[in-house]
Protein backbone atom coordinates (compact mmCIF):
# COMPACT_ATOMS: atom_id res chain seq x y z
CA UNK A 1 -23.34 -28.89 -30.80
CA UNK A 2 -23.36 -26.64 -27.77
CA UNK A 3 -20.68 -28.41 -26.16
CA UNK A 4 -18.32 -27.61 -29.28
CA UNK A 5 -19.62 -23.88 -28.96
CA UNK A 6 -19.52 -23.30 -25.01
CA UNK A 7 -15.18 -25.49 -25.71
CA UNK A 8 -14.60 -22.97 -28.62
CA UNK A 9 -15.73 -19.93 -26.86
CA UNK A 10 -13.56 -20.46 -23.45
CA UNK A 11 -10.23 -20.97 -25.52
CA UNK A 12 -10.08 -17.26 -26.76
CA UNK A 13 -11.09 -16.62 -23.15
CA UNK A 14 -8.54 -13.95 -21.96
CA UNK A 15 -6.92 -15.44 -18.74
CA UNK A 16 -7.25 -13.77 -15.40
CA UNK A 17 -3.34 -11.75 -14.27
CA UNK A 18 -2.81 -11.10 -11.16
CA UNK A 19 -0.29 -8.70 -8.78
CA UNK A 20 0.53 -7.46 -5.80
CA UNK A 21 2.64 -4.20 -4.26
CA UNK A 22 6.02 -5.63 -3.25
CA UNK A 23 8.65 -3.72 -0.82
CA UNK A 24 10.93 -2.28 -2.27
CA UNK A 25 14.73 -2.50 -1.35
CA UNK A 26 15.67 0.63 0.30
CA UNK A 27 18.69 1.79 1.60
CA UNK A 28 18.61 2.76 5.74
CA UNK A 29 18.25 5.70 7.05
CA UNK A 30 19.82 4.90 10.19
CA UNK A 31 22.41 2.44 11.86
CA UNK A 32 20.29 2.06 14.83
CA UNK A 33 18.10 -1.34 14.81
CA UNK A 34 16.60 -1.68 18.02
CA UNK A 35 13.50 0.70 17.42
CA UNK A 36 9.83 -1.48 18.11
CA UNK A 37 7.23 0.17 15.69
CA UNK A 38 3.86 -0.98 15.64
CA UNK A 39 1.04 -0.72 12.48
CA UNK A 40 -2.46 -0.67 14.44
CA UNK A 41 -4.68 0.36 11.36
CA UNK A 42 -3.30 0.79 7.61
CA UNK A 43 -7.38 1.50 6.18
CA UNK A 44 -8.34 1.38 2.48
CA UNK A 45 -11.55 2.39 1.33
CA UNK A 46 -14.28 -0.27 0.91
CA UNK A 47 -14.53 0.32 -3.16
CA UNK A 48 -10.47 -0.70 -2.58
CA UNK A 49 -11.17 -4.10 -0.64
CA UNK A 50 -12.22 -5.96 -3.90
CA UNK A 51 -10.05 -8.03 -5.81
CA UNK A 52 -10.37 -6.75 -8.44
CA UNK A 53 -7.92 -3.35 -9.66
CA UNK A 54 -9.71 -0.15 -9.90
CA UNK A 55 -9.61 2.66 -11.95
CA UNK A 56 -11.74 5.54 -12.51
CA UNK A 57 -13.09 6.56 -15.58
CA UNK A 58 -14.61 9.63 -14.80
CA UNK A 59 -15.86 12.08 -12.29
CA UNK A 60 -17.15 9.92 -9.63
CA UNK A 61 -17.09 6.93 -11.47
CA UNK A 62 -15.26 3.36 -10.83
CA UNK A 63 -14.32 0.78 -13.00
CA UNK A 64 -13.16 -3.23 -12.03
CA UNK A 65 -10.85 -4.95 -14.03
CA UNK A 66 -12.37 -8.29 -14.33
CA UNK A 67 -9.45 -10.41 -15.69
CA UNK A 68 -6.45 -7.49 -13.98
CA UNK A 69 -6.96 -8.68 -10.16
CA UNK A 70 -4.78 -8.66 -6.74
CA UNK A 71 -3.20 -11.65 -6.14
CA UNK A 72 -4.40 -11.32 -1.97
CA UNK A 73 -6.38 -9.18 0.21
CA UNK A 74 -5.38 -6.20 -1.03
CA UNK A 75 -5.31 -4.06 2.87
CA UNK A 76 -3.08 -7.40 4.34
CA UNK A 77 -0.85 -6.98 0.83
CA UNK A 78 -0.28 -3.28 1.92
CA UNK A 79 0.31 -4.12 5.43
CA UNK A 80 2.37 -6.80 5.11
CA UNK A 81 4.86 -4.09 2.35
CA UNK A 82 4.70 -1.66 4.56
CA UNK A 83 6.21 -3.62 7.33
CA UNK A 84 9.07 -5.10 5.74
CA UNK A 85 9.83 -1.50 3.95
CA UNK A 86 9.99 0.23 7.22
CA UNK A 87 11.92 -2.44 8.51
CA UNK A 88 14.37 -1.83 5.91
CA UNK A 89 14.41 1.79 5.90
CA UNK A 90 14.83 1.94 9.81
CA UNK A 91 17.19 -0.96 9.86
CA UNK A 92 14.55 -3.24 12.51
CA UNK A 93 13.13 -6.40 12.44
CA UNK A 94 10.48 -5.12 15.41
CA UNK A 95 7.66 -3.71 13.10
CA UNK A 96 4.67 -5.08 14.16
CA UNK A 97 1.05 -4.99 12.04
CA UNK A 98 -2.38 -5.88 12.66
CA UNK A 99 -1.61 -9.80 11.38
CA UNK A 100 2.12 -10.04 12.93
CA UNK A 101 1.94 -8.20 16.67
CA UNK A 102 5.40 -7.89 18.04
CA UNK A 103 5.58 -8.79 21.90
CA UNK A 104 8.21 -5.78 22.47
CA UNK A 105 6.70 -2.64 23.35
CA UNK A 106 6.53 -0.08 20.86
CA UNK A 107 8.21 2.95 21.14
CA UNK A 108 5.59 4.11 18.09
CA UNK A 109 2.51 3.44 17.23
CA UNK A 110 1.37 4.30 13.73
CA UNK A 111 -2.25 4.40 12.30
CA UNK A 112 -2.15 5.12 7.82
CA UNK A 113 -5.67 6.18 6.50
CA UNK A 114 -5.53 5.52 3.04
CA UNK A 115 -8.63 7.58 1.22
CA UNK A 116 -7.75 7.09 -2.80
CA UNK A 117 -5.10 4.36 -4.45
CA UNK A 118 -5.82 4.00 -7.88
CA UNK A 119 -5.25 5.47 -11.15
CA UNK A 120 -7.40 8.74 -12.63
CA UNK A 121 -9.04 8.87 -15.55
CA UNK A 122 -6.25 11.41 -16.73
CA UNK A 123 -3.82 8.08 -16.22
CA UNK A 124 -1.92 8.94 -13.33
CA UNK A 125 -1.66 6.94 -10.25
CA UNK A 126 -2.58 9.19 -6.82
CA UNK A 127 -1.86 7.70 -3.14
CA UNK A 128 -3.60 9.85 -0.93
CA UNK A 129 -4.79 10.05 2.74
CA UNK A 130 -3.04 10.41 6.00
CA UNK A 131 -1.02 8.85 8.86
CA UNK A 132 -0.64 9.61 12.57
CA UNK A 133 2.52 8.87 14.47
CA UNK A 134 1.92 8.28 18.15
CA UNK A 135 4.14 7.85 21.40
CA UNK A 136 3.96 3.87 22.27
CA UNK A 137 4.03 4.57 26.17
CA UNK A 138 1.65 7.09 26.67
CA UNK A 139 -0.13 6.99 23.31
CA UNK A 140 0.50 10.90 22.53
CA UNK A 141 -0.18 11.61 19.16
CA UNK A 142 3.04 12.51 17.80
CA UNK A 143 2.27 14.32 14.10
CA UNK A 144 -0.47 13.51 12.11
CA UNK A 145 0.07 14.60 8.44
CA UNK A 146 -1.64 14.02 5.01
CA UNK A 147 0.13 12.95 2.26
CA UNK A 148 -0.87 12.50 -1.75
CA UNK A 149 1.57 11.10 -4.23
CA UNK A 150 1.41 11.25 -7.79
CA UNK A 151 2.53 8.93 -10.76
CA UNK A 152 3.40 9.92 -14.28
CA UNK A 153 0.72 8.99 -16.90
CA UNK A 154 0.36 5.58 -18.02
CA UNK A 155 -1.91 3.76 -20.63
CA UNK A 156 -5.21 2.89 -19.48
CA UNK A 157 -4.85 -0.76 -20.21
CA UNK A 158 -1.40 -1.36 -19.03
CA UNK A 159 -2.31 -2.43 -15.61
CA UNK A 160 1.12 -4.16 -15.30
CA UNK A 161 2.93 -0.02 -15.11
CA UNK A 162 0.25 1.36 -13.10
CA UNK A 163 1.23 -1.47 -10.43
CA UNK A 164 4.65 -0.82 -10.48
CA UNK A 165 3.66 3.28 -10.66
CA UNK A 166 1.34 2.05 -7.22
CA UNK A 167 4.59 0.21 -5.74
CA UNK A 168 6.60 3.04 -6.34
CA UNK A 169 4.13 5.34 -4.59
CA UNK A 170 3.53 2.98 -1.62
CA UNK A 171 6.95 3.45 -1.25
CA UNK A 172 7.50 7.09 -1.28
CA UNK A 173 4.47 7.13 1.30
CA UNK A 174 6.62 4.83 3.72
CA UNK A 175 9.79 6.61 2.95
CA UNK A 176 8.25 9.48 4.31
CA UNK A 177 6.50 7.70 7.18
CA UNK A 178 10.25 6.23 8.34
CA UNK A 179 11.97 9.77 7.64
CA UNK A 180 9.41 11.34 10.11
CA UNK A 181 9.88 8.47 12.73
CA UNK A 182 13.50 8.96 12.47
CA UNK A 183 13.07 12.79 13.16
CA UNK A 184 10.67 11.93 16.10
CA UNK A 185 12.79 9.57 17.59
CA UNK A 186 15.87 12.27 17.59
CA UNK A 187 13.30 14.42 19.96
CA UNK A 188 11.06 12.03 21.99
C-alpha cells in the first residue's frame, strides 16, 4: 500500500525547469576586430552561486525556487555570455575569461563585481554592482564605474520573463561595458 501512495504522489510531482542567460545578438559598434580583451573576475554574490533562482520577498529576505533552477554554474553561465556579447559588440573573437584565457596580450583587462541580480519583491529585475576597465600593459586602471539596471515588473511566478528581463539586463550591462572600451580605446 505505500508503494501505490509514495507512485501516486510523485506523478503530480511538478517537474524541475531550468534556464540560463544567453547572449544576445547585437549589432557592432565598431569595424575594427583585432582588439584582445580579457575577463579576470566577473563575481556574484555567494546567495547567487546556488542553483537554484532567487528572488526576494521582502526586506532582507531570500527566497529559492526549488523546481525554477539554472541550467549551469550560474558565475561560468555569466562569463561565458558576457564573452561572446562583447565579442559581438566589438566585432573580436580575442575575449578571453577566467575558463577560456586567450594567449594574445590584452590590450584591456576587465574585472565586473556583480552585488544584486535578481528580482525585488516589488517584481522588477535589478543588475547592480560595478566594473573596472584596466590598461593590459601596465595594468592602469582605466575607469571604474557602477552600474544598476532595472526591469519592468513581472509576475512573481513567471520565472520564465524574469529570465529573459535578467538576459536583457546582462545585456545592457555589457553594452555599456563595450561602449566604454570603445571610448577608451579612441584615447589610450
Amino acid at each position: 500500500m505505500l508503494f501505490i501512495l509514495v507512485g501516486c504522489g510523485s506523478m503530480g510531482a511538478t517537474p524541475i525547469r531550468y534556464y540560463l542567460i544567453d547572449p544576445v545578438e547585437q549589432q557592432a559598434l565598431q569595424d575594427k576586430n583585432d582588439l584582445s580583451i580579457q575577463i579576470l573576475n566577473l563575481s556574484i554574490p555567494q546567495y547567487l552561486q546556488r542553483f537554484q533562482i532567487a528572488t526576494r520577498s521582502g526586506t532582507n529576505q531570500l527566497m529559492f525556487a526549488d523546481n525554477h533552477q539554472w541550467g549551469e554554474n550560474f558565475q561560468k553561465n555569466l562569463q561565458r555570455t558576457m564573452a561572446r556579447n562583447l565579442a559581438n559588440l566589438l566585432n573580436t573573437p580575442d575575449i578571453g575569461t577566467p575558463i577560456t584565457r586567450s594567449g594574445s596580450v590584452p590590450e584591456f583587462t576587465l574585472l565586473v563585481y556583480i552585488e544584486q541580480f535578481d528580482q525585488t519583491s516589488r517584481g522588477q529585475v535589478i543588475l547592480a554592482g560595478r566594473f573596472q576597465l584596466n590598461d593590459g600593459l601596465s595594468h592602469k586602471v582605466l575607469t571604474t564605474r557602477s552600474f544598476e539596471f532595472e526591469g519592468r515588473r513581472i509576475d512573481r511566478t513567471d520565472y520564465s520573463q524574469m529570465v529573459v528581463s535578467m538576459q536583457s539586463l546582462f545585456s545592457d550591462l555589457c553594452n555599456e561595458l563595450a561602449e566604454t572600451i570603445v571610448s577608451l580605446d579612441g584615447v589610450k
